[in-house]
C-alpha atoms as a PDB file:
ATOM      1  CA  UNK A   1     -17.461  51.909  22.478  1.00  0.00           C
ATOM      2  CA  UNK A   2     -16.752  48.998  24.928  1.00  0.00           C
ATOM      3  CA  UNK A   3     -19.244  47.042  25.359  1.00  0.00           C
ATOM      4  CA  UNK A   4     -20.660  45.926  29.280  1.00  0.00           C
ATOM      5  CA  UNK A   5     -20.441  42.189  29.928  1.00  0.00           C
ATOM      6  CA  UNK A   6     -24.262  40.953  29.634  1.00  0.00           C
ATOM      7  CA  UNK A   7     -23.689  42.779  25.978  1.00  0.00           C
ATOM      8  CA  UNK A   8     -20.515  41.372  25.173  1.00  0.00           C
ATOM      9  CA  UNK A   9     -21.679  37.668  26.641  1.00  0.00           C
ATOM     10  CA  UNK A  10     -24.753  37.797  24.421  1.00  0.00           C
ATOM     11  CA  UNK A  11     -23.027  38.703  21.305  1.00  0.00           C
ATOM     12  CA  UNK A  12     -20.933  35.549  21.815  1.00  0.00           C
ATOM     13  CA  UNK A  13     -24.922  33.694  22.499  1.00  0.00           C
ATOM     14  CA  UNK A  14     -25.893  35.161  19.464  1.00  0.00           C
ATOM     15  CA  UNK A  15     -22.560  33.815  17.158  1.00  0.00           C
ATOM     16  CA  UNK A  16     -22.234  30.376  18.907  1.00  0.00           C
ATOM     17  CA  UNK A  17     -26.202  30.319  17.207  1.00  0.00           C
ATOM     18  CA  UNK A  18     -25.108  30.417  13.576  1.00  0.00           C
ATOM     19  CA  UNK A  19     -23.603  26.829  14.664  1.00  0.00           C
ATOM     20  CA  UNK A  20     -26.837  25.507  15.168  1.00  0.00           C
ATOM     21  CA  UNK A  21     -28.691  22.729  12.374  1.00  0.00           C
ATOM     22  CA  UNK A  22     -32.427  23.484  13.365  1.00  0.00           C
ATOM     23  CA  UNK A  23     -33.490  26.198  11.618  1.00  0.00           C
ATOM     24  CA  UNK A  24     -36.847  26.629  13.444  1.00  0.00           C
ATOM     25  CA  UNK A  25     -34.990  28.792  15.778  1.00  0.00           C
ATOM     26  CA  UNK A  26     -31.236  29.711  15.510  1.00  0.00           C
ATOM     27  CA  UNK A  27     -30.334  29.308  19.630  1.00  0.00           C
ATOM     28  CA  UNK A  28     -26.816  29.941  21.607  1.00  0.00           C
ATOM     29  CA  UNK A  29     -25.954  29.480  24.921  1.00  0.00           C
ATOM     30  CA  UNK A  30     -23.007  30.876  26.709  1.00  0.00           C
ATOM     31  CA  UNK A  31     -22.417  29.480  30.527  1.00  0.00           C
ATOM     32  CA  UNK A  32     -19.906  32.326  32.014  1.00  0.00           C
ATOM     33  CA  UNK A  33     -18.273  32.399  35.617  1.00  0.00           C
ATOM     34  CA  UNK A  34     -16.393  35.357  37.088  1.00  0.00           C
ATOM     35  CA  UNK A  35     -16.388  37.029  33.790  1.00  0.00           C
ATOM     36  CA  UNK A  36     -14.774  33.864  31.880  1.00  0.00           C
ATOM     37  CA  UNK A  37     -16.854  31.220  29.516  1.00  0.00           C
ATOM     38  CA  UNK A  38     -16.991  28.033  30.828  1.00  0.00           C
ATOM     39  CA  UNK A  39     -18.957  26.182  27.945  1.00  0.00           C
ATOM     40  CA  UNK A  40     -20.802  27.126  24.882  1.00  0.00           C
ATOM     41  CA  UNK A  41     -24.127  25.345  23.285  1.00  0.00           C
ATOM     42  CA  UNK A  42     -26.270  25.456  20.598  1.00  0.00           C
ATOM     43  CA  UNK A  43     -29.433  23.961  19.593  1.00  0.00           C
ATOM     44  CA  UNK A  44     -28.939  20.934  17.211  1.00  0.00           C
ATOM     45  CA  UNK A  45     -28.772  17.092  17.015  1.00  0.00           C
ATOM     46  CA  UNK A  46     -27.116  14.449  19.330  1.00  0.00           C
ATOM     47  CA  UNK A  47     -23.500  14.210  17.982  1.00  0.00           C
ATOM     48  CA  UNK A  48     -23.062  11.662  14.997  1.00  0.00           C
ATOM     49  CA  UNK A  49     -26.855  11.998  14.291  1.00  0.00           C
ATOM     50  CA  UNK A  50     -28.693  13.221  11.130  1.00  0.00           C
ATOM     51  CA  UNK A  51     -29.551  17.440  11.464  1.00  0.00           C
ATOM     52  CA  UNK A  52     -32.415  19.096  10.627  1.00  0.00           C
ATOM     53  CA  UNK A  53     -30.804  20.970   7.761  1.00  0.00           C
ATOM     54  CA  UNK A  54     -29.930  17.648   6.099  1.00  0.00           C
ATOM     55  CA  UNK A  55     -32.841  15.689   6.420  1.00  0.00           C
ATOM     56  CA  UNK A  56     -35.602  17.611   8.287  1.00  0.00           C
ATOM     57  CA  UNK A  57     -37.218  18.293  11.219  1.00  0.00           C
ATOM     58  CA  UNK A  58     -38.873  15.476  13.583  1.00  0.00           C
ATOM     59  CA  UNK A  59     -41.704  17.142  14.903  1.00  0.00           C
ATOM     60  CA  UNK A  60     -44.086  15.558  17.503  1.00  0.00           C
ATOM     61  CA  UNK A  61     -46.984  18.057  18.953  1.00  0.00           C
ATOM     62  CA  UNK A  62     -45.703  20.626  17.173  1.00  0.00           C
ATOM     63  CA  UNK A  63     -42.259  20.744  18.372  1.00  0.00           C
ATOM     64  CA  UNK A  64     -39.003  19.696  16.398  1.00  0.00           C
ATOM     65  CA  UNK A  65     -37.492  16.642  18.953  1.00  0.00           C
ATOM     66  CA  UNK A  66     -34.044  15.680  16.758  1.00  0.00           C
ATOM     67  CA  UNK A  67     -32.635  18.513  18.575  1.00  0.00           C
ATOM     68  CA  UNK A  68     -31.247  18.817  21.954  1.00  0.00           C
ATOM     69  CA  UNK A  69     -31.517  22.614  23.151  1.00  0.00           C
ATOM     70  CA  UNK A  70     -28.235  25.271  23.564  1.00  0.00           C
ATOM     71  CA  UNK A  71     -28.779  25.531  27.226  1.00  0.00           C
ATOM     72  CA  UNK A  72     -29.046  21.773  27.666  1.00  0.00           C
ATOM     73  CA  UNK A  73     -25.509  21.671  24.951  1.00  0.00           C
ATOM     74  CA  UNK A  74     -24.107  23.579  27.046  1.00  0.00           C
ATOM     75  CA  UNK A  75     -24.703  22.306  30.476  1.00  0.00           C
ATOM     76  CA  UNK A  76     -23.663  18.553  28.321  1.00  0.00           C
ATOM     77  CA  UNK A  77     -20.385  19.896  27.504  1.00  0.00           C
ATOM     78  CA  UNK A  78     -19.700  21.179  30.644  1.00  0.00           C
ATOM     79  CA  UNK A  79     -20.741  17.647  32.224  1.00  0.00           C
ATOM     80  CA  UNK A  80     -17.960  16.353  29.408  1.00  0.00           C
ATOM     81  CA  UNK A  81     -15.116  17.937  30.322  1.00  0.00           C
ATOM     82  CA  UNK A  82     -15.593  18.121  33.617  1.00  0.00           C
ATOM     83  CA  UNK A  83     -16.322  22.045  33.847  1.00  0.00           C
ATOM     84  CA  UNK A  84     -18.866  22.954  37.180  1.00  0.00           C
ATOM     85  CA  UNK A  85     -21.461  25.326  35.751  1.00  0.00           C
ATOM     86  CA  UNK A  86     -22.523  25.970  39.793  1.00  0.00           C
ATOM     87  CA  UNK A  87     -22.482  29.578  40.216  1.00  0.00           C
ATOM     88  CA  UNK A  88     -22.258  30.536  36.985  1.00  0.00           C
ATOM     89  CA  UNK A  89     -24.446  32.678  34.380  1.00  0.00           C
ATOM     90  CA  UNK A  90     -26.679  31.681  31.098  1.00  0.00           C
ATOM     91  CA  UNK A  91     -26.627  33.688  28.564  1.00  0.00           C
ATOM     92  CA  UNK A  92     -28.765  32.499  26.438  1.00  0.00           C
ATOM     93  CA  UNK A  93     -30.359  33.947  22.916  1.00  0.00           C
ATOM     94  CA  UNK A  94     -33.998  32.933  23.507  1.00  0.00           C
ATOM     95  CA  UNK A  95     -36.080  32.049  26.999  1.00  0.00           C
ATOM     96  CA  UNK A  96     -35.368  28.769  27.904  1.00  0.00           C
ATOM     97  CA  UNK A  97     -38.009  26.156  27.397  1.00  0.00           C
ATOM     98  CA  UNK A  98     -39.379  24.273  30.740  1.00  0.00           C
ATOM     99  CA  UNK A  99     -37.192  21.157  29.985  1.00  0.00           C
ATOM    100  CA  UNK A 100     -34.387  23.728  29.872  1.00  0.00           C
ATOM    101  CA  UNK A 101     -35.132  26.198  33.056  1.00  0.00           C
ATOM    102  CA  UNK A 102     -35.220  22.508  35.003  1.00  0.00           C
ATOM    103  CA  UNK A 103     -31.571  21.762  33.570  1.00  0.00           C
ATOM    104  CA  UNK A 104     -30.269  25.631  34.441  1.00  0.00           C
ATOM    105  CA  UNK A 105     -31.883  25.053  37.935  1.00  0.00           C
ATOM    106  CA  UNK A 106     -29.935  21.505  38.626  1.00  0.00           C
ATOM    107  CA  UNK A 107     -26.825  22.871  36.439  1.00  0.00           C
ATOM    108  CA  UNK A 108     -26.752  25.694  39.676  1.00  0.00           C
ATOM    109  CA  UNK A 109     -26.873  28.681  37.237  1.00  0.00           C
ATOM    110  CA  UNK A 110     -27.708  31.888  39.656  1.00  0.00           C
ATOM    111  CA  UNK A 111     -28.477  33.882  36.750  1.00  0.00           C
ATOM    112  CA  UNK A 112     -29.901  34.044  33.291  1.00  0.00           C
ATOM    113  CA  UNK A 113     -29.490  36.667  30.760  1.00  0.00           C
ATOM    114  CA  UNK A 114     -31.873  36.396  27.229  1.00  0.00           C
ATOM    115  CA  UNK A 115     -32.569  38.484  24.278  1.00  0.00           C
ATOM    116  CA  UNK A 116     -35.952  36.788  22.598  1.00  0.00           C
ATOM    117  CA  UNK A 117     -38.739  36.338  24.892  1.00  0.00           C
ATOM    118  CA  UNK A 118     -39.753  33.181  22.431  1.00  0.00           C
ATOM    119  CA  UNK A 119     -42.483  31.399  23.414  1.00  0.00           C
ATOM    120  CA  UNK A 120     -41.423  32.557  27.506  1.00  0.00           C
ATOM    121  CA  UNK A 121     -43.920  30.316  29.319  1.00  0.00           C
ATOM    122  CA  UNK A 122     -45.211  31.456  32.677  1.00  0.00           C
ATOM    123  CA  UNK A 123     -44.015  27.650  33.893  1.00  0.00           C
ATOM    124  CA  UNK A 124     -40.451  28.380  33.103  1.00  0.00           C
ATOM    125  CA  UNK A 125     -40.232  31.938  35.159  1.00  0.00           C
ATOM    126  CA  UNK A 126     -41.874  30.114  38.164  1.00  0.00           C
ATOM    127  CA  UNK A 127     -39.249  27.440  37.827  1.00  0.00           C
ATOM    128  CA  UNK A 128     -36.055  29.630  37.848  1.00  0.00           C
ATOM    129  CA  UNK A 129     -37.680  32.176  40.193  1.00  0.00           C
ATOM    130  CA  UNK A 130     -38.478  29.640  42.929  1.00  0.00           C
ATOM    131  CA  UNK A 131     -34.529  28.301  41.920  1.00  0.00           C
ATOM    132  CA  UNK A 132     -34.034  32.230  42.863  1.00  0.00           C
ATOM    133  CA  UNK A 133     -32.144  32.222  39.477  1.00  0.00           C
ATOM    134  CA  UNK A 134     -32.069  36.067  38.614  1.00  0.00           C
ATOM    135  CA  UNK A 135     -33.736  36.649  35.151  1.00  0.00           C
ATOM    136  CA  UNK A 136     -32.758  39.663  32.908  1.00  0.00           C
ATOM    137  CA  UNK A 137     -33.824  39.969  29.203  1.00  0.00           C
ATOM    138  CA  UNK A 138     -31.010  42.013  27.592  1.00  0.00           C
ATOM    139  CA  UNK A 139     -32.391  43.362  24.062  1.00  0.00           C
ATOM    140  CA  UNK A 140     -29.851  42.776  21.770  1.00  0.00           C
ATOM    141  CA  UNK A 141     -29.506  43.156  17.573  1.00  0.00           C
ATOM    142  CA  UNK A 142     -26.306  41.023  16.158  1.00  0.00           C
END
C-alpha cells in the first residue's frame, strides 16, 4: 500500500538515523518543502571530530555533548549549501530537545512531525507552539 507523506517522510527520518555515531539515541531529521527534501541530519559529531562509537561519549550533567543534534545537522547543512529551510517541515525521529525547538523556530520550520516522544519537555512545546510551529507525533515502527 502507498504510503501518505508524514509516513513516507519519517521512514526516510528513521534511515538517515542508522547514520548517526551516538548510540545513546539513534536520531534523523528530514527538512521537506512542497513534498521534496531539502536537507537531511543526524545526530553525531562535528565533522573531522572523534564519534562516540570510536572513543565514547562526553557526557556533562548527564547529557552526551560530542554530538551536535539531527535537527540542528540538518538546519547546518541547509545553512551549507545554501538551501532556505523557511516554510518547510521537520520530520524528525524523536522530540526535539529545547536547544533544538529554538533552532526549528529561527530555521522558519511551520511544522514538525515526530515518532518518539523522548524526553518531550513541556519547555520545548511552549517554544514551537508560541513559534505557531504545528506539532504532530506520527507513530511509526521501521
Amino acid at each position: 500500500m502507498r504510503p501518505d507523506w508524514d509516513s513516507y517522510f519519517m521512514k526516510i527520518a528513521f534511515a538517515v538515523s542508522e547514520r548517526s555515531t551516538c548510540d545513546r539515541a539513534f536520531v534523523g531529521c528530514v527538512l521537506v518543502r512542497d513534498k521534496r527534501i531539502l536537507t537531511t541530519g543526524f545526530n553525531g559529531s562535528p565533522a573531522g571530530q572523534p564519534h562516540c562509537d570510536e572513543i565514547g561519549h562526553l557526557m556533562v550533567d548527564g547529557h552526551c555533548v560530542r554530538t551536535i543534534h539531527a535537527e540542528t545537522n540538518a538546519i547546518i547543512q541547509a545553512a551549507l549549501h545554501g538551501v532556505s529551510s523557511k516554510g518547510s517541515t521537520c520530520y524528525v525521529t524523536h522530540f526535539p530537545c529545547i536547544h533544538c525547538a529554538k533552532v526549528l523556530v529561527n530555521a522558519g520550520v511551520v511544522r514538525l512531525v515526530y515518532s518518539v516522544a523522548y524526553r518531550q519537555d513541556p519547555i520545548s512545546v511552549e517554544f514551537l507552539e508560541s513559534a505557531n510551529i504545528e506539532i504532530c507525533q506520527k507513530v511509526f515502527t521501521p
